[in-house]
Protein backbone atom coordinates (compact mmCIF):
# COMPACT_ATOMS: atom_id res chain seq x y z
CA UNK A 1 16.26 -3.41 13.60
CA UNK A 2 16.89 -0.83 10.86
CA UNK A 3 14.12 2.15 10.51
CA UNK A 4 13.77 0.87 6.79
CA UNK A 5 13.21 -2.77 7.70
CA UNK A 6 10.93 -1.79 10.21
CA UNK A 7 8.71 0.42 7.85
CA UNK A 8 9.38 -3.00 5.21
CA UNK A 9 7.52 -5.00 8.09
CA UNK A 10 4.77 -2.17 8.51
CA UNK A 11 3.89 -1.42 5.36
CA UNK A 12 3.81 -5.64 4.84
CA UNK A 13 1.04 -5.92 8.02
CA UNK A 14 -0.55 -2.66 6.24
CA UNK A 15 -1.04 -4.03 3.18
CA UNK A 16 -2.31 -7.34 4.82
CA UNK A 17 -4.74 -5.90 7.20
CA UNK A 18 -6.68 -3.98 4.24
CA UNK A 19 -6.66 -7.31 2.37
CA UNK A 20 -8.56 -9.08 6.05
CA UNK A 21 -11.00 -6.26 6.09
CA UNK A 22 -12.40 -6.65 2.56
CA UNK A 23 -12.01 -10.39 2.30
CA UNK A 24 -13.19 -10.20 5.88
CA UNK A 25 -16.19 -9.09 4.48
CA UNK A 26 -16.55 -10.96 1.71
CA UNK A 27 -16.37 -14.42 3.96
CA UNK A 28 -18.59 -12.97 6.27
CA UNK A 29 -21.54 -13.01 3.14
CA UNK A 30 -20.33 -16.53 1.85
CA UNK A 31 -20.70 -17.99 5.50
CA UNK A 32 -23.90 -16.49 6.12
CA UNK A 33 -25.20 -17.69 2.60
CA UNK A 34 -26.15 -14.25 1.20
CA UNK A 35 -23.33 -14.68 -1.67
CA UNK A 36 -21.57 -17.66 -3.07
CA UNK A 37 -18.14 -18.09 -2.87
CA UNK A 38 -17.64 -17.51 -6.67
CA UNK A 39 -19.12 -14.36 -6.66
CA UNK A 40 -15.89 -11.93 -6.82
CA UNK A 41 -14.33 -13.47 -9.90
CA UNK A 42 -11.64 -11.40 -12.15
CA UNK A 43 -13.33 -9.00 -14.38
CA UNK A 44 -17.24 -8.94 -13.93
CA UNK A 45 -18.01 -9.91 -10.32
CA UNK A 46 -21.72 -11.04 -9.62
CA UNK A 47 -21.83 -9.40 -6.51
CA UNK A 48 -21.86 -5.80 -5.71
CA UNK A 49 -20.10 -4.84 -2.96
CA UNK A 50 -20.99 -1.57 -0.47
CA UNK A 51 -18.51 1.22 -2.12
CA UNK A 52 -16.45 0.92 1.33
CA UNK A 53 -15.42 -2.29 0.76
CA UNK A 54 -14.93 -1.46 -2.77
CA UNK A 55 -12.31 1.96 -1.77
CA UNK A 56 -10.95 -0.82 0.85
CA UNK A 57 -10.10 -3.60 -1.56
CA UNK A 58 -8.85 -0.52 -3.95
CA UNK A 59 -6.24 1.01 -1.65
CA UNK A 60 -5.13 -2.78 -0.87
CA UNK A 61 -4.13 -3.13 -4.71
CA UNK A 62 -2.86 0.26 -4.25
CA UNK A 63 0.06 -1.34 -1.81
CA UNK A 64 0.05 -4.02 -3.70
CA UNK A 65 1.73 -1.97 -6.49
CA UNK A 66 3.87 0.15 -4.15
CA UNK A 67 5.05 -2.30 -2.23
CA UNK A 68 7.53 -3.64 -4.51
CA UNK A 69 9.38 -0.59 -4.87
CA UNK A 70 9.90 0.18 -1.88
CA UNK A 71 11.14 -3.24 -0.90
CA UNK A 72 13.45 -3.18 -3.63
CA UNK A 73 15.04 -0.04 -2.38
CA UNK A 74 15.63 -1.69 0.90
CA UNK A 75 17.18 -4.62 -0.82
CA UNK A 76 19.17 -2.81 -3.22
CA UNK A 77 20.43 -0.57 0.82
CA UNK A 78 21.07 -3.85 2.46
CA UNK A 79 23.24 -5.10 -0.68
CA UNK A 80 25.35 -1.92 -1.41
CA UNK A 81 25.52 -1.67 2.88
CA UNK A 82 24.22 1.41 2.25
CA UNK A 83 21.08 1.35 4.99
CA UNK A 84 21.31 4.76 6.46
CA UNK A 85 20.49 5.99 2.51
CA UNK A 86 16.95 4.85 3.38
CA UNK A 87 16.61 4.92 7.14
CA UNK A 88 16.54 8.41 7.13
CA UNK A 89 13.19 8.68 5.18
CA UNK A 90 11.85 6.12 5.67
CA UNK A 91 9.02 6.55 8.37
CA UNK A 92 7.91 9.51 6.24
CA UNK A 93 7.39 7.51 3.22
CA UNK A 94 5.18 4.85 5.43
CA UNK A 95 3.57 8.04 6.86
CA UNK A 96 2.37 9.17 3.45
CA UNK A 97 1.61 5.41 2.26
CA UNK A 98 -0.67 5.42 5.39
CA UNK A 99 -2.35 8.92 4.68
CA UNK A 100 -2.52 8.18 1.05
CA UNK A 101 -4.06 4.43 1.95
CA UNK A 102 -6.66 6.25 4.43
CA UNK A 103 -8.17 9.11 1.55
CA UNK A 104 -8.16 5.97 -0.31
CA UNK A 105 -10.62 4.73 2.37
CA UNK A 106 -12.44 7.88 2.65
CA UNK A 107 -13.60 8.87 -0.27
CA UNK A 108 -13.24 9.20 -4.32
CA UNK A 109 -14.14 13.02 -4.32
CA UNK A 110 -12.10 14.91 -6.48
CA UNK A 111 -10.30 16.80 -3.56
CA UNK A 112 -9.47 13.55 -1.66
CA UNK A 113 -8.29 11.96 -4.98
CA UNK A 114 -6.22 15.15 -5.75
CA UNK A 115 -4.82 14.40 -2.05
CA UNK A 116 -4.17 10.69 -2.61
CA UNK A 117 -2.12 12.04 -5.61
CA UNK A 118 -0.24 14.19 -4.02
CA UNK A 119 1.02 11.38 -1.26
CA UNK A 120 2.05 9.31 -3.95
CA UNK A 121 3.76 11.90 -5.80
CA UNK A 122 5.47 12.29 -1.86
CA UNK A 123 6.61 8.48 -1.53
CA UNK A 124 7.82 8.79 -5.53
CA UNK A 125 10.62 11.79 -4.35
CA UNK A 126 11.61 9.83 -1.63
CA UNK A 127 12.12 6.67 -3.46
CA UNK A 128 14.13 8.89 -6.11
CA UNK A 129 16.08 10.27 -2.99
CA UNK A 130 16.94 7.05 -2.43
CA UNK A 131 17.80 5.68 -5.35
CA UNK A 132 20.09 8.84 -6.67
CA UNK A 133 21.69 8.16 -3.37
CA UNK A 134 21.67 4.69 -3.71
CA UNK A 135 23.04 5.12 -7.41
CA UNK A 136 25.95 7.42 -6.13
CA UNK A 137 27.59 5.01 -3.91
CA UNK A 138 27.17 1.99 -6.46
């Protein structure tokens, strides 16, 4: 297995084990009758959850959007047989998805968020790496 389709499968399980932990919690409330099951509805929800579920369910949709990208990078590798453009980098990007997904977790202090920022802005240069490199060979 390539390093990039490994990190592909990683960041997949990452992005699903943040979404078991909030929904997690949310089923745990539903099953133990403190909130109905309607209660986390698009745009107003009725129930207010603690904020760590909140920053949980928050850097879930964060990998949600990221995801995407970086799987189309992989794709675009595997197509051009052009792997090793993205193997090389690859564990660092999930390395900063992972740091950037646990400040999410922490907290929404101005020096964490500045932090957060500053992962993404570390997993954007590597997908421009790899897509200049990617974009050379084409």
């Amino acid at each position: 297995m390539t390093a990039s389709i490994a990190v592909l499968l990683t960041f997949l399980a990452w992005t699903l084990a943040l979404a078991v932990i909030y929904v997690g919690y949310r089923i745990v409330l539903v099953l133990s009758f403190k909130a109905p099951a309607n209660s986390w509805t698009r745009g107003q929800p009725a129930h207010q959850d603690p904020a760590w579920v909140i920053r949980f369910h928050h850097a879930h949709l964060n990998c949600l959007e990221n995801l995407p990208l970086y799987a189309g990078v992989v794709l675009a590798a595997f197509m051009l047989d052009q792997v090793a453009v993205v193997d090389g980098l690859a564990w660092i990007y999930m390395g900063l998805r992972f740091v950037q997904s646990v400040i999410h977790m922490i907290s929404t202090s101005a020096l964490f968020v500045f932090l957060r920022a500053n992962m993404l802005v570390g997993q954007w240069a590597c997908l421009c790496y790899w897509l200049y490199g990617l974009g050379a060979v084409a």
